[in-house]
N, C-alpha and C. Protein backbone atom coordinates (compact mmCIF):
# COMPACT_ATOMS: atom_id res chain seq x y z
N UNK A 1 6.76 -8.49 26.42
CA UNK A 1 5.35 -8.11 26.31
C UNK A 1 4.97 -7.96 24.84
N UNK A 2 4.20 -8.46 24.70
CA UNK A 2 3.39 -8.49 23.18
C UNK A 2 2.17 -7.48 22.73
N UNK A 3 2.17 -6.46 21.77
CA UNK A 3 1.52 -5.68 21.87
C UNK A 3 0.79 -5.84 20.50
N UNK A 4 -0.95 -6.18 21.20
CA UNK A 4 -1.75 -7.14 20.20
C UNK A 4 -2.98 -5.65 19.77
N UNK A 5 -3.76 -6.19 19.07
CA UNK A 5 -5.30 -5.29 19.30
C UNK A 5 -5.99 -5.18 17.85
N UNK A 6 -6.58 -4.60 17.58
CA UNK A 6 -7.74 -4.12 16.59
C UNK A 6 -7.44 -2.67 16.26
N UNK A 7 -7.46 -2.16 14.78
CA UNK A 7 -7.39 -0.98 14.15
C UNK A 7 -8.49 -1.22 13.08
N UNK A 8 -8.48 0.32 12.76
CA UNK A 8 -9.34 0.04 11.62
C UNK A 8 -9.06 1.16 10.68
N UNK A 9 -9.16 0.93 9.25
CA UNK A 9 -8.80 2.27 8.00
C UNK A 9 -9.60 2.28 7.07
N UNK A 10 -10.17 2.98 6.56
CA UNK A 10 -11.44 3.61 5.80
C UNK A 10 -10.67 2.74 4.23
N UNK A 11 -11.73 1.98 4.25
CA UNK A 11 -11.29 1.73 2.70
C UNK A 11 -12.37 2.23 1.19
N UNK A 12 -13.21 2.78 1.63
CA UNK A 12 -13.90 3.40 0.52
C UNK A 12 -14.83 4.05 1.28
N UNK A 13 -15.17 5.19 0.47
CA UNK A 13 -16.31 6.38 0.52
C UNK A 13 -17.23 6.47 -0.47
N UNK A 14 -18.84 6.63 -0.31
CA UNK A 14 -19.71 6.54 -1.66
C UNK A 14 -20.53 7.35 -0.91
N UNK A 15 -21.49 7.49 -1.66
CA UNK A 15 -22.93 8.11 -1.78
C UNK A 15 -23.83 7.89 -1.64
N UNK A 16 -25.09 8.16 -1.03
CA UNK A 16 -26.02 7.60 -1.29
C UNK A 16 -27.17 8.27 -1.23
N UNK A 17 -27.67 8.70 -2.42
CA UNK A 17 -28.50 9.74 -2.68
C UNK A 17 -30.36 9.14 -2.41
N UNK A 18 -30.83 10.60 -2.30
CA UNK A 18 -32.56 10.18 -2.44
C UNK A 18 -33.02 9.89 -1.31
N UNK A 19 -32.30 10.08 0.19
CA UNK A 19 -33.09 9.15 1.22
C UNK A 19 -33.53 10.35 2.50
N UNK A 20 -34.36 10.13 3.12
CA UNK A 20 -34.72 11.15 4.23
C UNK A 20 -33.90 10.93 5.77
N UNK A 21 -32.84 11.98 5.44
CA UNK A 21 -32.16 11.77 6.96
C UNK A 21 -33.47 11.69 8.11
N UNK A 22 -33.20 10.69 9.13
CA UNK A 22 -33.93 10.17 10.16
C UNK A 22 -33.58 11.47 11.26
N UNK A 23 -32.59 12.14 11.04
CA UNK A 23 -32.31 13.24 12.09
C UNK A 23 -32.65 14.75 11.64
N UNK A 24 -32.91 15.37 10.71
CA UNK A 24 -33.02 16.67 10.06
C UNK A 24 -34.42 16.41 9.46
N UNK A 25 -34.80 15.13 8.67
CA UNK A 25 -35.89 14.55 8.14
C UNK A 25 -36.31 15.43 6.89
N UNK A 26 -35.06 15.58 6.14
CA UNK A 26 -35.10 16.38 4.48
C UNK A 26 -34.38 15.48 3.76
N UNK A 27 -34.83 15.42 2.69
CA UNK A 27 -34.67 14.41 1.47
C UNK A 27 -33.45 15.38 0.83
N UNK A 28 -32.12 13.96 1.39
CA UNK A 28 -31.06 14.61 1.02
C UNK A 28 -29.89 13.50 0.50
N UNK A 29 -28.62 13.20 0.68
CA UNK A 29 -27.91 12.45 -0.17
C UNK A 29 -26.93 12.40 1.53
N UNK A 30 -26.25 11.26 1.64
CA UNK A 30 -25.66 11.05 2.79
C UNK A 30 -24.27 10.25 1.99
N UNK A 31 -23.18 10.84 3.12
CA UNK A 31 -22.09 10.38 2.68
C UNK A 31 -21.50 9.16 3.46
N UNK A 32 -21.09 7.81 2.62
CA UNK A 32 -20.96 6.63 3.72
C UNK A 32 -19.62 6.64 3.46
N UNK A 33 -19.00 5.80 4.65
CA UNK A 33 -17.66 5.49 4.51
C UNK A 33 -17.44 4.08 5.01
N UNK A 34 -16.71 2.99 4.35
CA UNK A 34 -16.63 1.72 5.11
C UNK A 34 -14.95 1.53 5.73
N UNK A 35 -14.74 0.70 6.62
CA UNK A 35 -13.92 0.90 7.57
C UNK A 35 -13.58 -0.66 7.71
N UNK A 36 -12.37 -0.85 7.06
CA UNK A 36 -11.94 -2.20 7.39
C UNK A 36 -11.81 -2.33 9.08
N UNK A 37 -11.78 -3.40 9.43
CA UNK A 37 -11.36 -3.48 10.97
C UNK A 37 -10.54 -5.04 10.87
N UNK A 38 -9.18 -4.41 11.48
CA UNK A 38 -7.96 -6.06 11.43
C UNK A 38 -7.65 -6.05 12.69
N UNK A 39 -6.91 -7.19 13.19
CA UNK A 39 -6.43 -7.80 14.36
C UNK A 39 -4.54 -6.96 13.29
N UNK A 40 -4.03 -6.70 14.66
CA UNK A 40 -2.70 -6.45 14.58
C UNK A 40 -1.60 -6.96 15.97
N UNK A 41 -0.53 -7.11 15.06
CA UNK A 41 0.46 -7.60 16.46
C UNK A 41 1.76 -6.91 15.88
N UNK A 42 1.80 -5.95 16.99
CA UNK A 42 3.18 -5.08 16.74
C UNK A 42 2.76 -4.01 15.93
N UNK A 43 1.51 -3.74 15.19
CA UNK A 43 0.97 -2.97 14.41
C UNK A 43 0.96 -3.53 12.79
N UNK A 44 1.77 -4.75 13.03
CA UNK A 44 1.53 -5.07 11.76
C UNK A 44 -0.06 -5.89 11.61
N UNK A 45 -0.40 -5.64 10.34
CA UNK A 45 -2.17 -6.02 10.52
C UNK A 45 -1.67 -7.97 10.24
N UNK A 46 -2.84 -8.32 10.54
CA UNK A 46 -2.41 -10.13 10.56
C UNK A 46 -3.86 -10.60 9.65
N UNK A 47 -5.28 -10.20 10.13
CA UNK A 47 -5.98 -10.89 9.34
C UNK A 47 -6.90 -10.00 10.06
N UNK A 48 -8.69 -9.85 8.71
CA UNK A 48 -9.38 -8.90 8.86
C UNK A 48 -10.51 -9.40 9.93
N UNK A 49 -11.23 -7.96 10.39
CA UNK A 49 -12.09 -8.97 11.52
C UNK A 49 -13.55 -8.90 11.16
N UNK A 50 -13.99 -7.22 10.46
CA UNK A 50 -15.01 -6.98 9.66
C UNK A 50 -15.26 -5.79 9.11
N UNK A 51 -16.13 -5.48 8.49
CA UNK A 51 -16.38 -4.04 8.23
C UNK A 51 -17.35 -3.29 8.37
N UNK A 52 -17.33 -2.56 9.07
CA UNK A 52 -18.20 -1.30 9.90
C UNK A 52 -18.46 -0.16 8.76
N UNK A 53 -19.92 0.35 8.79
CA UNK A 53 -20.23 1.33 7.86
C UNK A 53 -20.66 2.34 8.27
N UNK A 54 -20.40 3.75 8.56
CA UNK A 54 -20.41 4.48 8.76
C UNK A 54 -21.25 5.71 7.82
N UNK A 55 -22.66 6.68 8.16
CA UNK A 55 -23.02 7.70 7.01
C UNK A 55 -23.08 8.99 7.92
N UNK A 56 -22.88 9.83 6.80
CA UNK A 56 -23.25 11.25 7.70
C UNK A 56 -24.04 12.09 6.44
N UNK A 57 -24.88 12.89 7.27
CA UNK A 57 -25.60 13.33 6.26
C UNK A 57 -25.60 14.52 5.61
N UNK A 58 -25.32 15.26 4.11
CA UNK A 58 -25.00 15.79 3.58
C UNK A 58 -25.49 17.17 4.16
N UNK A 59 -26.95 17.17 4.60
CA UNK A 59 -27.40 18.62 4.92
C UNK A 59 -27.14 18.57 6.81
N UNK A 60 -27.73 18.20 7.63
CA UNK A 60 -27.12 18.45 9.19
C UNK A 60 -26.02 17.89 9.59
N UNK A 61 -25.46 17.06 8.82
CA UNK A 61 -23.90 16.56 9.00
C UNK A 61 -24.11 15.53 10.54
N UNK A 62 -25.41 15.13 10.66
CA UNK A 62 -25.40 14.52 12.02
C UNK A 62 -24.76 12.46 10.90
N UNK A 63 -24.03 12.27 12.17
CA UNK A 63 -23.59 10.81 11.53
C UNK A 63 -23.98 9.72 12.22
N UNK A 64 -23.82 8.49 11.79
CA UNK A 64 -24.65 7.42 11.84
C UNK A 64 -23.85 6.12 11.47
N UNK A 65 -24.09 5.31 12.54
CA UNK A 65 -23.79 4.09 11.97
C UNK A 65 -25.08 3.61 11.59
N UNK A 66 -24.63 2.37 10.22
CA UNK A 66 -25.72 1.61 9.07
C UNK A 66 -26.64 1.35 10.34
N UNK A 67 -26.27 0.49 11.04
CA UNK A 67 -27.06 -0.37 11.59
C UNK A 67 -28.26 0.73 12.96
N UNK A 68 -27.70 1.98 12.69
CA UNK A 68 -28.53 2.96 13.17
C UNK A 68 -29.80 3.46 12.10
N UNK A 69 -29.58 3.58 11.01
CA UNK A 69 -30.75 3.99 10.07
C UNK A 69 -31.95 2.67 9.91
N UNK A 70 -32.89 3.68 9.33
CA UNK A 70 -33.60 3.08 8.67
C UNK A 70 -33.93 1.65 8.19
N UNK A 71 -34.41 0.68 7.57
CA UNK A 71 -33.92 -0.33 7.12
C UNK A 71 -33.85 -0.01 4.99
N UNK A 72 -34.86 1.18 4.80
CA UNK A 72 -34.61 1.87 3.46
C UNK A 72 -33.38 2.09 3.25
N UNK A 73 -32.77 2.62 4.37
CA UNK A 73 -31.90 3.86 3.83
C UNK A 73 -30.51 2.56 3.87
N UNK A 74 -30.41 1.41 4.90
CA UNK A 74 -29.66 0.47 5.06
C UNK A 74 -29.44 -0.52 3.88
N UNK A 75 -30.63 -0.65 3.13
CA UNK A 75 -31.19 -1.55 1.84
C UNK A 75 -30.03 -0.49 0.61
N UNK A 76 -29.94 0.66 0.78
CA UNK A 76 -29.52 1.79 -0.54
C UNK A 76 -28.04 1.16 0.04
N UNK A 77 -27.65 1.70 1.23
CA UNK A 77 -26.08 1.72 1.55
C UNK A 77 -25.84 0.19 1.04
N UNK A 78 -26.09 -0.89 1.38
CA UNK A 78 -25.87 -2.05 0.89
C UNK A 78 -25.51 -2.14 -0.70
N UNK A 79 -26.79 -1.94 -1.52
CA UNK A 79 -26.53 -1.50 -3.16
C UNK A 79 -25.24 -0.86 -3.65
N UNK A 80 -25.36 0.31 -2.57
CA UNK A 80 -24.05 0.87 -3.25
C UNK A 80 -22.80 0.36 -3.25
N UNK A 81 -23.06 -0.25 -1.88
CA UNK A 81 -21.41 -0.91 -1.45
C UNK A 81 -21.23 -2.24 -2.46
N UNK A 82 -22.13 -2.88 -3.01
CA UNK A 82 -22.00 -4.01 -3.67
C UNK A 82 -21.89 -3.28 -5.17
N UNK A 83 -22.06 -2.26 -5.46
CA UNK A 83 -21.97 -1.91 -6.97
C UNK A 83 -20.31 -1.44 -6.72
N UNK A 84 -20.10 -1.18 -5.84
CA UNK A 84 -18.58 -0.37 -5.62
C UNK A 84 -17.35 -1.54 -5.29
N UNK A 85 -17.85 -2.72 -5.23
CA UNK A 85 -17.23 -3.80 -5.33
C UNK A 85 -16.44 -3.56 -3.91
N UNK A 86 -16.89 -2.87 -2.66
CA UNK A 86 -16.00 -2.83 -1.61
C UNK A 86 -15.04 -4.14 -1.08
N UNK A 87 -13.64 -4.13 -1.18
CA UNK A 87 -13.01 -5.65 -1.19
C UNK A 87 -11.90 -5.58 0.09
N UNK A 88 -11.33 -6.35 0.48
CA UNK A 88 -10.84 -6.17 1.90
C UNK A 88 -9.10 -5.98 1.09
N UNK A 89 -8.69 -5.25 1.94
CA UNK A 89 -7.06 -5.05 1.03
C UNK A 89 -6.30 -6.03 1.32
N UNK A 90 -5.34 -6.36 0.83
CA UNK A 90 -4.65 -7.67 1.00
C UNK A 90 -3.43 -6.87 1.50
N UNK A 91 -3.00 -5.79 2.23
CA UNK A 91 -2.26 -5.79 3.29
C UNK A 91 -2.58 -6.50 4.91
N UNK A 92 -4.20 -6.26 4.75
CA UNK A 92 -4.56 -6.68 5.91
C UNK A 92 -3.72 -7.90 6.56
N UNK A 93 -3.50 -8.92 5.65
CA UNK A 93 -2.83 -9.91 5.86
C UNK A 93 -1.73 -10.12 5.94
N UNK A 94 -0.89 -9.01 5.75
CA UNK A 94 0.82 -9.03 5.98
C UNK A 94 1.30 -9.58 6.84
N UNK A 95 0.80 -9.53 8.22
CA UNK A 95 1.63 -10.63 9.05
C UNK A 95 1.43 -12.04 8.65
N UNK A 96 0.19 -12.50 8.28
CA UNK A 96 0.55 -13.67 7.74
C UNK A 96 1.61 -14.19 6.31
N UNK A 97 1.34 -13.27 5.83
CA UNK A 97 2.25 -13.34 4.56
C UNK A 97 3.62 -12.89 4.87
N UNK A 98 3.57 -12.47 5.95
CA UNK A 98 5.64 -12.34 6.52
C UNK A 98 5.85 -13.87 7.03
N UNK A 99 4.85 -14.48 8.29
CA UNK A 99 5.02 -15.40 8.92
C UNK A 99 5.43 -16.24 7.39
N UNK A 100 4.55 -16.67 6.47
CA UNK A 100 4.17 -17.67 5.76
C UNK A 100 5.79 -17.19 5.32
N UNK A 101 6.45 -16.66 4.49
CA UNK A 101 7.67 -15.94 3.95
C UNK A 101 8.90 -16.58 5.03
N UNK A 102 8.97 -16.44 6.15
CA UNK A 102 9.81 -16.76 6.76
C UNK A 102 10.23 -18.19 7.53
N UNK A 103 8.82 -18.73 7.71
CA UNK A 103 8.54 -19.80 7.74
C UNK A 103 9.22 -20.99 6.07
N UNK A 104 8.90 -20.28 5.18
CA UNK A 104 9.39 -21.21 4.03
C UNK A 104 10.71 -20.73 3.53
N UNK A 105 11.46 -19.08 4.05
CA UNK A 105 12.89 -19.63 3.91
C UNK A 105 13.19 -20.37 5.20
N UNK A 106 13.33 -20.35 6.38
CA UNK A 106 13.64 -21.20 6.98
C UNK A 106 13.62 -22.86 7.30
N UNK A 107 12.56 -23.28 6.12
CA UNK A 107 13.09 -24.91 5.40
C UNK A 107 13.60 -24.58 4.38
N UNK A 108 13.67 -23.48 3.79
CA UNK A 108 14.99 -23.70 2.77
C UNK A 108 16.35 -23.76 3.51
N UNK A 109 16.99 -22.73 3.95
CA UNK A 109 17.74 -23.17 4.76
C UNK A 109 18.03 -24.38 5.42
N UNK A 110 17.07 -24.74 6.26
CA UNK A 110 16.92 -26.18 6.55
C UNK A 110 17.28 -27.15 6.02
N UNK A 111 16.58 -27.24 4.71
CA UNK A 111 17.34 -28.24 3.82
C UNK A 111 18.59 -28.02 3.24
N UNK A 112 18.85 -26.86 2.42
CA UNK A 112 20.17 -26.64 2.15
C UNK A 112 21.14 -27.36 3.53
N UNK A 113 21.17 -26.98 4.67
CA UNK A 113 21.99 -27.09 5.67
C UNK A 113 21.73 -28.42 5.40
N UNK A 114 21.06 -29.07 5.95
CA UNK A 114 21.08 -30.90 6.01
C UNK A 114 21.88 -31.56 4.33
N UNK A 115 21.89 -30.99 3.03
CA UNK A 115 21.82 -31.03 2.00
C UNK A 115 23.68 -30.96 2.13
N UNK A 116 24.27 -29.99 2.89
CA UNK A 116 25.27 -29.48 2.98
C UNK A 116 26.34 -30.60 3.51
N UNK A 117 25.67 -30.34 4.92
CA UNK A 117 26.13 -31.41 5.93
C UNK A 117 26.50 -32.91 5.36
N UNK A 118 25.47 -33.44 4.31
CA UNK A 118 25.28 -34.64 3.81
C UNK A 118 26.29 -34.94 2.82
N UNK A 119 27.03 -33.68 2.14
CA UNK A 119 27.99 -34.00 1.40
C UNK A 119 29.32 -33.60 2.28
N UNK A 120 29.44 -32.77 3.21
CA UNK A 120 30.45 -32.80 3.94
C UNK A 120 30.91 -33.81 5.10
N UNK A 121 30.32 -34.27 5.47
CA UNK A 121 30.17 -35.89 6.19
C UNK A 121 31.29 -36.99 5.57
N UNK A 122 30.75 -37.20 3.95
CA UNK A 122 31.78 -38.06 2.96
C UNK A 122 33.13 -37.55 2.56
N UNK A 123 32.41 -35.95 2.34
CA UNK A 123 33.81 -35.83 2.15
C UNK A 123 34.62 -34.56 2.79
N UNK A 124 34.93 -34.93 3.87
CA UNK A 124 36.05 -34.24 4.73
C UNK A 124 36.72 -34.01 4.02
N UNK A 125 37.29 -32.23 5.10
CA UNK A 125 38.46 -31.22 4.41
C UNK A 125 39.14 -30.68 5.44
N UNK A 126 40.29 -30.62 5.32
CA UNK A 126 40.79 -29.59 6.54
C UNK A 126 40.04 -28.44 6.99
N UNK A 127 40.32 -28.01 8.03
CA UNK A 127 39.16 -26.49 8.54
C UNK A 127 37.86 -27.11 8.97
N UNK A 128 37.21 -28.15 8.45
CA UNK A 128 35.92 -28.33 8.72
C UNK A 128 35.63 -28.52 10.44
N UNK A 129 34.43 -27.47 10.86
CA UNK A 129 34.82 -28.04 12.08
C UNK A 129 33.03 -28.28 12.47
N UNK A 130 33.70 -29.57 13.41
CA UNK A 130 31.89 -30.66 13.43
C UNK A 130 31.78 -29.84 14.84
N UNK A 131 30.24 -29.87 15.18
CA UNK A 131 29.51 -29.52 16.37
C UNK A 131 28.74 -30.80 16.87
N UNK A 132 29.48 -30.82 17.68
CA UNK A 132 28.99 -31.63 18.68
C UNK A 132 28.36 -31.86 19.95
N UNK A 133 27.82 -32.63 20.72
CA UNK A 133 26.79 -32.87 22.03
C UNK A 133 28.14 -33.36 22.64
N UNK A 134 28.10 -32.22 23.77
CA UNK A 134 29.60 -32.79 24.81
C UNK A 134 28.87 -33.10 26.31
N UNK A 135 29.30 -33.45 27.23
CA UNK A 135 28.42 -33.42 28.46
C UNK A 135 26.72 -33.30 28.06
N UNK A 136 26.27 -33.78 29.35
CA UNK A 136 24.70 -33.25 29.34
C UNK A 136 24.28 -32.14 28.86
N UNK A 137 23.78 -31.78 28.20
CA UNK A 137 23.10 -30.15 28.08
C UNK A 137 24.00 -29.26 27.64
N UNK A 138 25.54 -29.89 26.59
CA UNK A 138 26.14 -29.05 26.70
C UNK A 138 27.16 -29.61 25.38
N UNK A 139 27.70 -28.36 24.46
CA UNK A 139 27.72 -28.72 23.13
C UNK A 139 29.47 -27.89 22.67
N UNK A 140 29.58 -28.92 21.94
CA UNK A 140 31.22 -28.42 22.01
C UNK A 140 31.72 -28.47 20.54
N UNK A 141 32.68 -28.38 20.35
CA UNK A 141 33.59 -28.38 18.59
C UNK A 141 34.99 -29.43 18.43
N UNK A 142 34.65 -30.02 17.04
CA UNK A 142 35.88 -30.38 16.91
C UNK A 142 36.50 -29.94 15.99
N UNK A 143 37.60 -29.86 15.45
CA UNK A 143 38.22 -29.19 14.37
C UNK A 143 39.36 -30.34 13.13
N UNK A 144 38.58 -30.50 11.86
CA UNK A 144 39.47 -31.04 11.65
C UNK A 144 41.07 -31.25 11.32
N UNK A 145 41.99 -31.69 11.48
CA UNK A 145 43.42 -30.98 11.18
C UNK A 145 44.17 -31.58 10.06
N UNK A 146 43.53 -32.64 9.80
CA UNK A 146 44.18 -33.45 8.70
C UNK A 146 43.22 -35.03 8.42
N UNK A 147 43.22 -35.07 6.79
CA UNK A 147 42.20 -36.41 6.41
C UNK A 147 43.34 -37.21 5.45
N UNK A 148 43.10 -38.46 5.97
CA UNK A 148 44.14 -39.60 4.94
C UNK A 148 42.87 -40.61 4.56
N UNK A 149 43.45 -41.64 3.89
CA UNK A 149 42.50 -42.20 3.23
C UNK A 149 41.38 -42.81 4.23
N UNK A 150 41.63 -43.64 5.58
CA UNK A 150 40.76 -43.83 6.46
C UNK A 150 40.20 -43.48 7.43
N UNK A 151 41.54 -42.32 7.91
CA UNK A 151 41.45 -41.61 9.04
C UNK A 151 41.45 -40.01 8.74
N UNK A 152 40.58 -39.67 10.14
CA UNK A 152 40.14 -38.05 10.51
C UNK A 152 41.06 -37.78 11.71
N UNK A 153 42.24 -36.49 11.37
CA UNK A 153 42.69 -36.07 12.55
C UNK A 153 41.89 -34.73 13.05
N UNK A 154 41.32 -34.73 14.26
CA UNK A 154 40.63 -33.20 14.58
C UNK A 154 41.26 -33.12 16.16
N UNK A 155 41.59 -31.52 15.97
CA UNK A 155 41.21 -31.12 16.96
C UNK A 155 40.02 -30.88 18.11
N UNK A 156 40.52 -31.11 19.40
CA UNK A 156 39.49 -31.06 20.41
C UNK A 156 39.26 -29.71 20.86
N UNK A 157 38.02 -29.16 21.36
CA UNK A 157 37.87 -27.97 21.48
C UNK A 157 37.93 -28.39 23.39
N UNK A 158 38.56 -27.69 23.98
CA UNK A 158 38.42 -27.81 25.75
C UNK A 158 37.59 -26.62 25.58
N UNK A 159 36.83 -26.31 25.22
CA UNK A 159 35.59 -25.58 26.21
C UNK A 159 34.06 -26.19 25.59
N UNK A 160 33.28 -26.32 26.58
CA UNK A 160 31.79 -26.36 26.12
C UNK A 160 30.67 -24.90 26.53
N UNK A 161 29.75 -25.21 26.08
CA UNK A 161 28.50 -24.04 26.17
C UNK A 161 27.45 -24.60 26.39
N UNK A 162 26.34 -24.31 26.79
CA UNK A 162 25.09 -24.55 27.14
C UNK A 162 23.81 -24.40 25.97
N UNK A 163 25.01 -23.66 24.78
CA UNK A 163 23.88 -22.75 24.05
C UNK A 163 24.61 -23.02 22.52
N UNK A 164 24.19 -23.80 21.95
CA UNK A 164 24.33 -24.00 20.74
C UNK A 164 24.82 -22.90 19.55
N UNK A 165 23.60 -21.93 19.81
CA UNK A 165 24.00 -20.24 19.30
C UNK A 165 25.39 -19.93 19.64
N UNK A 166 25.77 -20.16 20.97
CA UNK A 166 27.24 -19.75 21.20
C UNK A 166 28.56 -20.26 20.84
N UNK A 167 28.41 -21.70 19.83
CA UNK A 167 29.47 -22.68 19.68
C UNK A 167 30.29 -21.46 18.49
N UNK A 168 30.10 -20.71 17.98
CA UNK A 168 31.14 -19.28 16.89
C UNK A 168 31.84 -19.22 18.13
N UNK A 169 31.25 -18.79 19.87
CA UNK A 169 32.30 -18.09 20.62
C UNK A 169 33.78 -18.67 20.60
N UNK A 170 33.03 -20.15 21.05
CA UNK A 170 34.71 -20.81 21.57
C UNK A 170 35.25 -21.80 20.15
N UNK A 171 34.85 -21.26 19.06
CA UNK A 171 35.47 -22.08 18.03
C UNK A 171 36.95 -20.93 17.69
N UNK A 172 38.06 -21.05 18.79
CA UNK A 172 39.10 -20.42 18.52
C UNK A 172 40.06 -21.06 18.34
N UNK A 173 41.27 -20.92 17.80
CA UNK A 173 42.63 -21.44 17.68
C UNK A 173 42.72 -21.59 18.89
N UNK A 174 43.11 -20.86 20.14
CA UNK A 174 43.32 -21.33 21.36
C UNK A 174 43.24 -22.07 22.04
N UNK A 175 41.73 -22.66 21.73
CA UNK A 175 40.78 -23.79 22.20
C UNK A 175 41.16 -25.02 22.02
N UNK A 176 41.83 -25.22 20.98
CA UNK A 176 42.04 -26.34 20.27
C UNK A 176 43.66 -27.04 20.52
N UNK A 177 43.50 -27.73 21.47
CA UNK A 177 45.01 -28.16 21.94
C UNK A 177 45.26 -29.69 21.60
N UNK A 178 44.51 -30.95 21.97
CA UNK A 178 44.92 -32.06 21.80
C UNK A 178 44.11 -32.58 20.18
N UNK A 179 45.17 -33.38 19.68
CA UNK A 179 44.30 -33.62 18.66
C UNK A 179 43.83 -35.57 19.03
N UNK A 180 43.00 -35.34 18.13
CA UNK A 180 42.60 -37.12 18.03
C UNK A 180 42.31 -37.97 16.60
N UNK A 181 42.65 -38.81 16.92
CA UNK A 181 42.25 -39.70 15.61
C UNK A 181 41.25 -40.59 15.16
N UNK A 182 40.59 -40.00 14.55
CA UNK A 182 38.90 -41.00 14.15
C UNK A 182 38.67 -41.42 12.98
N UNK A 183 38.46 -43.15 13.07
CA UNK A 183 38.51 -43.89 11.30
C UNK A 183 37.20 -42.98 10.67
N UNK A 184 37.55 -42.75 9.16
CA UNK A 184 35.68 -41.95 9.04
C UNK A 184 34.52 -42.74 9.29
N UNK A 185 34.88 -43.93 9.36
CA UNK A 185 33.51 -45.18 9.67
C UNK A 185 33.02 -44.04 11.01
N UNK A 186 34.22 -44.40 12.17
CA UNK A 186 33.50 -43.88 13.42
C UNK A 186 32.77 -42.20 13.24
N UNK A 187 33.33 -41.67 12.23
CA UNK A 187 32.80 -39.73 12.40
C UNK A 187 31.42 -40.00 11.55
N UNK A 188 31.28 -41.10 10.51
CA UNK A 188 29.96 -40.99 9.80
C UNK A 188 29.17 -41.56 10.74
N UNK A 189 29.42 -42.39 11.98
CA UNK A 189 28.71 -43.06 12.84
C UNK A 189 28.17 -41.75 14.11
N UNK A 190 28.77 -41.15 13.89
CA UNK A 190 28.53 -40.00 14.93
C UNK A 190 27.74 -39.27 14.42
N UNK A 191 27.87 -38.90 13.26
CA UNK A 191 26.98 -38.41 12.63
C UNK A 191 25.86 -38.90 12.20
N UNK A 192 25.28 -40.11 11.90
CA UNK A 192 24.06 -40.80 11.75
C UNK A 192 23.59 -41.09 13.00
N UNK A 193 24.11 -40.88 14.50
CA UNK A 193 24.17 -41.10 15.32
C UNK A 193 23.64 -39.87 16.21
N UNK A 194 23.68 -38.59 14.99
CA UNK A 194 23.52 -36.91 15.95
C UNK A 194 24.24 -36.44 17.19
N UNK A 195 25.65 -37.24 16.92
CA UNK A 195 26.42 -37.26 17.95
C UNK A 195 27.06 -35.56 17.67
N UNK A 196 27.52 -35.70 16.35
CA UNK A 196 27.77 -34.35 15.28
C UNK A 196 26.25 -34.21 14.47
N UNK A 197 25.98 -32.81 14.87
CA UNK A 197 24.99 -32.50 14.48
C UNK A 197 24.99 -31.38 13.74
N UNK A 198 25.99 -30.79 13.40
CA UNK A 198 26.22 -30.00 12.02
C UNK A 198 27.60 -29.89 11.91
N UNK A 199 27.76 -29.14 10.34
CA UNK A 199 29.20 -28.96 10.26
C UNK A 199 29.44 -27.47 9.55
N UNK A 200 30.15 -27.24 9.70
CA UNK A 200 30.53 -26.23 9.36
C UNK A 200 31.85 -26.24 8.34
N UNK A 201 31.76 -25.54 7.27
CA UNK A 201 33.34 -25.51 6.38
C UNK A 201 33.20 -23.93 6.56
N UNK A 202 34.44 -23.81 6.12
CA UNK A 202 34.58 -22.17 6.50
C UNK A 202 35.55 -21.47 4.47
């Protein structure tokens, strides 16, 4: 369940003197407050939605939204808020600026990994162990055990998984019983092939 909605936090307070409260009707000075309003998910704020202005008045303390007064007294609150440079905070946007953040290490990573892979491909090492597409829907390990000038000896992993995330489980010594022999023509072919679709050195 995803827990979405709207908040809102006072981002500035001013003044606004000289005007006749519409409720007490004495020439008095009213205190405004403006009120960011953001969309949030999880409570983190994501992006702003608007801002609501709020006055109360200095002598009966009765309060008011702008769009309740006057159009005088609405004309002053405006002035002030534009002399006070009221500006939207740039937290508001934190979830986007996490998304945007995580989103661009994860093509770094991305590339590094492909970047990685691309030099471990040519040049095989003992330990390296390739991940591979075994059965339908289902993804397994090989291990290498020894490299000569043409040939790759790896171990076979006898277990598969369903879940890619899980190929750490069964990458054990145990696992690994028959070995096989592959010219590197055929392992770079598997690999341009996404037969091996990452590698791992340890």
């Amino acid at each position: 369940m995803i827990f979405y909605g709207t908040r809102a936090k006072n981002i500035h307070n001013g003044q606004i003197k000289n005007v006749k409260c519409p409720n007490c009707d004495n020439e008095t000075s009213m205190t405004y407050s403006v009120y960011g309003k953001y969309a949030h998910v999880y409570w983190i704020p994501f992006f702003p939605i608007s801002k609501i202005g709020v006055t109360e008045c200095n002598t009966c303390k009765r309060t008011f939204e702008v769009k309740e007064l006057p159009e005088a007294i609405q004309n002053k609150y405006e002035n002030e808020k534009e002399k006070a440079v009221v500006k939207t905070p740039v937290w508001f946007f934190s979830g986007i600026f996490i998304i945007a953040a995580l989103t661009l290490m994860g093509m770094y990573f991305s590339y590094q990994n492909d970047t990685d892979n691309a030099e471990f491909i040519v040049n095989p090492t003992k330990g390296d162990v390739y991940h591979v597409n075994g059965d339908a829907g289902y993804y397994s390990t090989l291990k290498i055990e020894k490299v000569t000038k043409d040939s790759i000896y790896v171990f076979v992993n006898q277990l598969q998984t369903n879940r890619k995330s899980d190929l750490d489980n069964i990458d054990k010594d145990e696992n690994y019983i028959d070995i096989y022999n592959f010219s590197k023509q055929d392992i770079k072919k598997m690999f341009d092939e996404k037969e091996i679709f990452d590698i791992e050195r340890k």
